[in-house]
Protein backbone atom coordinates (compact mmCIF):
# COMPACT_ATOMS: atom_id res chain seq x y z
CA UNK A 1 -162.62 -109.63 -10.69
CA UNK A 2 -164.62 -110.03 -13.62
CA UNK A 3 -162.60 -112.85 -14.91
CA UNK A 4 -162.51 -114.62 -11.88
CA UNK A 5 -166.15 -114.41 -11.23
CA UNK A 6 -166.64 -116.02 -14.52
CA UNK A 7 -163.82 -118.55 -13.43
CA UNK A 8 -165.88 -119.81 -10.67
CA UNK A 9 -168.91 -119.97 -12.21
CA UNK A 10 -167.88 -122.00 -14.97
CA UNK A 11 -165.98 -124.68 -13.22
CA UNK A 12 -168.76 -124.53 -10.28
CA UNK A 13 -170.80 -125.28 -13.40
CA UNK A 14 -168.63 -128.17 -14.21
CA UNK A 15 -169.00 -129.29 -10.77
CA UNK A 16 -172.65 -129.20 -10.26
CA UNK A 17 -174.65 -129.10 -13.25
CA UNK A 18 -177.79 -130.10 -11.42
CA UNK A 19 -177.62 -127.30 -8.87
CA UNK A 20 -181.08 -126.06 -8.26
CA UNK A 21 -183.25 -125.56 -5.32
CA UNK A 22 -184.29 -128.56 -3.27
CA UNK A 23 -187.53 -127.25 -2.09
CA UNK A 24 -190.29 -129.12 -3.69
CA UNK A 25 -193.14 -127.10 -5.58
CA UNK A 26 -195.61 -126.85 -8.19
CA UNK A 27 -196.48 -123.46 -7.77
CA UNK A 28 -195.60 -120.16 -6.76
CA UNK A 29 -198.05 -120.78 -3.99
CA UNK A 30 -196.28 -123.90 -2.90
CA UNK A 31 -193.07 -122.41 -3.58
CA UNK A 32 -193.53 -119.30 -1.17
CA UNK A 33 -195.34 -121.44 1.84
CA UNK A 34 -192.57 -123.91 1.79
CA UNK A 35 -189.17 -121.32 1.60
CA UNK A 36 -191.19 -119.99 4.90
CA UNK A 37 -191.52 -123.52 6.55
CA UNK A 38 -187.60 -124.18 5.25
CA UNK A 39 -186.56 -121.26 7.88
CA UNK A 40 -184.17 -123.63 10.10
CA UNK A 41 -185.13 -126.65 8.92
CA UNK A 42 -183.91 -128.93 6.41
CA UNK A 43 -185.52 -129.52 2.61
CA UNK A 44 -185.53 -132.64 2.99
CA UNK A 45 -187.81 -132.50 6.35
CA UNK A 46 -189.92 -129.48 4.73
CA UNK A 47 -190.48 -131.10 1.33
CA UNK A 48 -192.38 -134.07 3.32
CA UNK A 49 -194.40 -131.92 5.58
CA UNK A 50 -195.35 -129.97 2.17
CA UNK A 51 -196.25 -133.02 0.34
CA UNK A 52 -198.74 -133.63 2.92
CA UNK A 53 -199.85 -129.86 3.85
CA UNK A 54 -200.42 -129.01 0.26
CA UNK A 55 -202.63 -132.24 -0.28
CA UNK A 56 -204.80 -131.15 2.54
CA UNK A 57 -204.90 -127.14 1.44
CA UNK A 58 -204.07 -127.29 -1.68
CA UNK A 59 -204.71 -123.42 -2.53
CA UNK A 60 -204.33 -120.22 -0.65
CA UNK A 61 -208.14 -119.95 -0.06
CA UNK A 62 -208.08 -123.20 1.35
CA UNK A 63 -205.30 -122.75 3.89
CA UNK A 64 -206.63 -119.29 4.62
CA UNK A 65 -209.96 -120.74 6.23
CA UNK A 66 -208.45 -123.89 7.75
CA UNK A 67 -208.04 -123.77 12.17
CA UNK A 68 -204.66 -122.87 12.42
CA UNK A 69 -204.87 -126.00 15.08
CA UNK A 70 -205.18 -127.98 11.93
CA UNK A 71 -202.70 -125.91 10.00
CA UNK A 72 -199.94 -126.77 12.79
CA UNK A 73 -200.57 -130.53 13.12
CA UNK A 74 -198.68 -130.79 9.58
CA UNK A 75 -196.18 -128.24 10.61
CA UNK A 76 -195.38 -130.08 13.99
CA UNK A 77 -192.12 -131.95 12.41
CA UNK A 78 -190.99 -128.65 11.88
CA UNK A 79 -189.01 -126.19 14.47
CA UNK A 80 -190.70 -123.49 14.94
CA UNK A 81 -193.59 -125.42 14.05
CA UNK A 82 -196.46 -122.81 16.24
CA UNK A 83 -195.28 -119.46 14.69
CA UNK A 84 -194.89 -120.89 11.09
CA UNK A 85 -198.48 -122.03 11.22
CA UNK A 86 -199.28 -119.12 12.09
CA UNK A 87 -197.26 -117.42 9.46
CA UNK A 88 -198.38 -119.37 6.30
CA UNK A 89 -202.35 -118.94 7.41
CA UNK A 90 -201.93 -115.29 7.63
CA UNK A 91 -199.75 -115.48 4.08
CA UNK A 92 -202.91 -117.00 2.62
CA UNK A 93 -205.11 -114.80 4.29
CA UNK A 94 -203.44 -111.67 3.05
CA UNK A 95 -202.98 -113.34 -0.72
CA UNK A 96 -206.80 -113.99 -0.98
CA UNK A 97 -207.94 -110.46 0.34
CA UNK A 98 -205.11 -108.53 -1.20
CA UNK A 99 -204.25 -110.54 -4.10
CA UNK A 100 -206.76 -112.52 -5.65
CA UNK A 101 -205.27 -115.48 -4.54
CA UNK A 102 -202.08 -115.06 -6.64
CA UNK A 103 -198.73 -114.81 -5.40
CA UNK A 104 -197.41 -111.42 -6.40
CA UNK A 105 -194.35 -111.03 -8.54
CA UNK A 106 -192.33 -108.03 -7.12
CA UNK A 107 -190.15 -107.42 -4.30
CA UNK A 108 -192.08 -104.73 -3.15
CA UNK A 109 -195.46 -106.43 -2.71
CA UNK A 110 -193.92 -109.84 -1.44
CA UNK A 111 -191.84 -108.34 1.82
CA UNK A 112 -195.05 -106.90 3.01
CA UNK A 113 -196.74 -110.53 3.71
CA UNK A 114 -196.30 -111.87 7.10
CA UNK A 115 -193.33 -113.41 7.48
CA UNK A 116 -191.93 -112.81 3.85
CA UNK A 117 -188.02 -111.25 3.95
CA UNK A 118 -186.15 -110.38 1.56
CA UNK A 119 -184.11 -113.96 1.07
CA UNK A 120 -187.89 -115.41 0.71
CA UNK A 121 -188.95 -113.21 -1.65
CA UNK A 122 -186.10 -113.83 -3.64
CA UNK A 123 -186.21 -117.39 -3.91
CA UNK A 124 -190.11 -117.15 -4.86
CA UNK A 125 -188.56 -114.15 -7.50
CA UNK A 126 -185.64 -116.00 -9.18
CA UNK A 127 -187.90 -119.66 -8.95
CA UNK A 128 -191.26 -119.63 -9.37
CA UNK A 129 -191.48 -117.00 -11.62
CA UNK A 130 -187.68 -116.44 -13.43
CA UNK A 131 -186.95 -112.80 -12.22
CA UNK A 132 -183.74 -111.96 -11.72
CA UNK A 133 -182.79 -112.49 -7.90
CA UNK A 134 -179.77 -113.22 -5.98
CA UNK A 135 -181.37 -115.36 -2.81
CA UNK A 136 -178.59 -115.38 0.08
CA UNK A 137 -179.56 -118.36 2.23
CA UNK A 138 -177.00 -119.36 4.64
CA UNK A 139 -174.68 -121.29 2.26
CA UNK A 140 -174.70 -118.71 0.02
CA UNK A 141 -173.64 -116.09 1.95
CA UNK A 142 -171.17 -118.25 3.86
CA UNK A 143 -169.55 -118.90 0.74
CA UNK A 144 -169.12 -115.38 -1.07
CA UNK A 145 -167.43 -114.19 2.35
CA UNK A 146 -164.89 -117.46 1.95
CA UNK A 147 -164.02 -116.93 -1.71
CA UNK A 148 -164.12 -113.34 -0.75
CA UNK A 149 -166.50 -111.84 -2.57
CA UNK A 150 -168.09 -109.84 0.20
CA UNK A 151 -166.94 -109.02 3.27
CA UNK A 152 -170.18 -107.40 4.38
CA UNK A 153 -172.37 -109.82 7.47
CA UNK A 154 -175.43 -108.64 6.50
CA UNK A 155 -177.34 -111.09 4.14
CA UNK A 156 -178.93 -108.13 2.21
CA UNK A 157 -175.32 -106.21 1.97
CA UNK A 158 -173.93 -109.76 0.94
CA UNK A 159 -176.78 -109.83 -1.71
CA UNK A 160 -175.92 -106.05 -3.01
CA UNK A 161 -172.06 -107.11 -3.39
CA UNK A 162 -173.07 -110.65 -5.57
CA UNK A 163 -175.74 -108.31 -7.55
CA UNK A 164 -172.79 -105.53 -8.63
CA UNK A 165 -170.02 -108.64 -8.56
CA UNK A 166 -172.22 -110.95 -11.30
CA UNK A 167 -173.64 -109.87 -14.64
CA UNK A 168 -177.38 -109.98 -14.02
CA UNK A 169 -178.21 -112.86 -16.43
CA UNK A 170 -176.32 -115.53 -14.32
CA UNK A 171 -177.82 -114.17 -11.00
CA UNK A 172 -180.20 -117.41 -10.42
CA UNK A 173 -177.54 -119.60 -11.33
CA UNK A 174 -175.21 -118.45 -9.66
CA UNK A 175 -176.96 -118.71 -6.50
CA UNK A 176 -177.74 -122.64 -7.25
CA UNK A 177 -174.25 -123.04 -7.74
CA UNK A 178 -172.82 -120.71 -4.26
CA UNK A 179 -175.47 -122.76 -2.68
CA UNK A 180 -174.24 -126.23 -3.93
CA UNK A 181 -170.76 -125.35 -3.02
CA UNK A 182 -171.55 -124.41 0.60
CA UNK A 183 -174.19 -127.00 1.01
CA UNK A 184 -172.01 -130.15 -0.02
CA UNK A 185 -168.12 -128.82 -0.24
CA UNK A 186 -167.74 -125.84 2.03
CA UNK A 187 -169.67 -126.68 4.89
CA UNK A 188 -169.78 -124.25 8.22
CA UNK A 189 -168.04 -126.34 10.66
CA UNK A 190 -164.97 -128.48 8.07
CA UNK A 191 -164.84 -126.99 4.74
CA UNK A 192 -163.43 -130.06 2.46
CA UNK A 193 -161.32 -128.21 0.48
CA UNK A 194 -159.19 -131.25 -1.09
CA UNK A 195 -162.49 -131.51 -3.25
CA UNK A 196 -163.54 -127.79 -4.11
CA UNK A 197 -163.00 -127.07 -8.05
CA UNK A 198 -162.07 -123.62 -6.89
CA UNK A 199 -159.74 -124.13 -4.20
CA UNK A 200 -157.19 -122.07 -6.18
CA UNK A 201 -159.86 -119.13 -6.53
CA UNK A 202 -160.27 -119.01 -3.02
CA UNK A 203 -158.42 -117.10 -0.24
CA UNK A 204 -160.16 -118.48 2.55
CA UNK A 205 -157.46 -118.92 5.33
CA UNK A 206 -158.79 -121.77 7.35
CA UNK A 207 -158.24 -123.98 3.89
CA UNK A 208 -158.38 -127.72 4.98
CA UNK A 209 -156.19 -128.74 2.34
């Protein structure tokens, strides 16, 4: 397994050697407010509501005291647009009284914000501040169960397989490159296998070769 593992890494490498997140940020601020806006929606959609909601409120402080009226007239593109207003307020809230306005770097401290998981915490982990994390956003997970490198559903088992699976030092990359694979080659619905480097590493059986 170990072999292979470093199989598909390497030519996923080959494949996409700008795999990195698409979320737009400047700061691990920016970074954790917009992986909670990306819930459902598309990076493309969230990056332009960001560019906007961060030029309004640009710190935590500031988006901690803003109407959460206000707050959701920059969310509105978004699904979900209500709740997640209400989310990232009470994120900022919590960050100024508990934090000093700083985005705390551990696990621990990060799931206990209001609408902060374990796949957000993650991202903000292995992104904004370089800690080892294995993130397992949809695509991700879709694609270790394909290549069959978990067969667990859960996105936290799927995480614990990838974290005992790959040596810790390639965990951030790796989940760039699991995420570039399912995001533009092995798509939910038609998988386009004729162009997956790893096609022979794979023992998906609904191959649309």
């Amino acid at each position: 397994m170990e072999e292979r593992i470093e199989a598909i890494l390497h030519r996923l490498e080959e494949r996409f050697p700008d795999a990195r997140l698409l979320l737009e940020f400047r700061n691990p601020f920016e970074l954790l407010i917009a992986t909670i806006l990306a819930a459902q929606a598309r990076d493309e959609k969230v990056n332009e509501v960001t560019r906007k909601l961060f030029s309004a409120f640009p710190t935590p402080q500031d988006l901690a005291e803003a109407p959460e009226e206000e707050v959701a007239k920059f969310v509105q593109p978004l699904n979900y647009a209500r709740k997640k207003a209400a989310f990232i307020k009470k994120v900022s809230q919590e960050l100024v009284a508990r934090f000093g306005g700083e985005v705390p770097a551990s696990l621990e401290e990060l799931v206990q914000l209001p609408g902060v998981g374990q796949k957000t915490a993650n991202v903000v982990l292995a992104n904004a501040f370089g800690i080892p994390a294995i993130p397992v956003d949809t695509h991700v997970g879709r694609v270790a169960q394909r290549i069959g490198l978990t067969r667990a559903q859960n996105p936290d088992r799927i995480e614990e397989d990838l974290r005992t699976l790959i040596p810790q030092n390639q965990w951030i990359r790796a989940s760039h490159l699991l995420g570039f694979l399912g995001r533009f080659i092995c798509q939910a619905k038609r998988p386009s296998c004729h162009a997956c480097p790893i096609t022979d590493l794979c023992a998906y059986p609904e191959k649309t070769l």
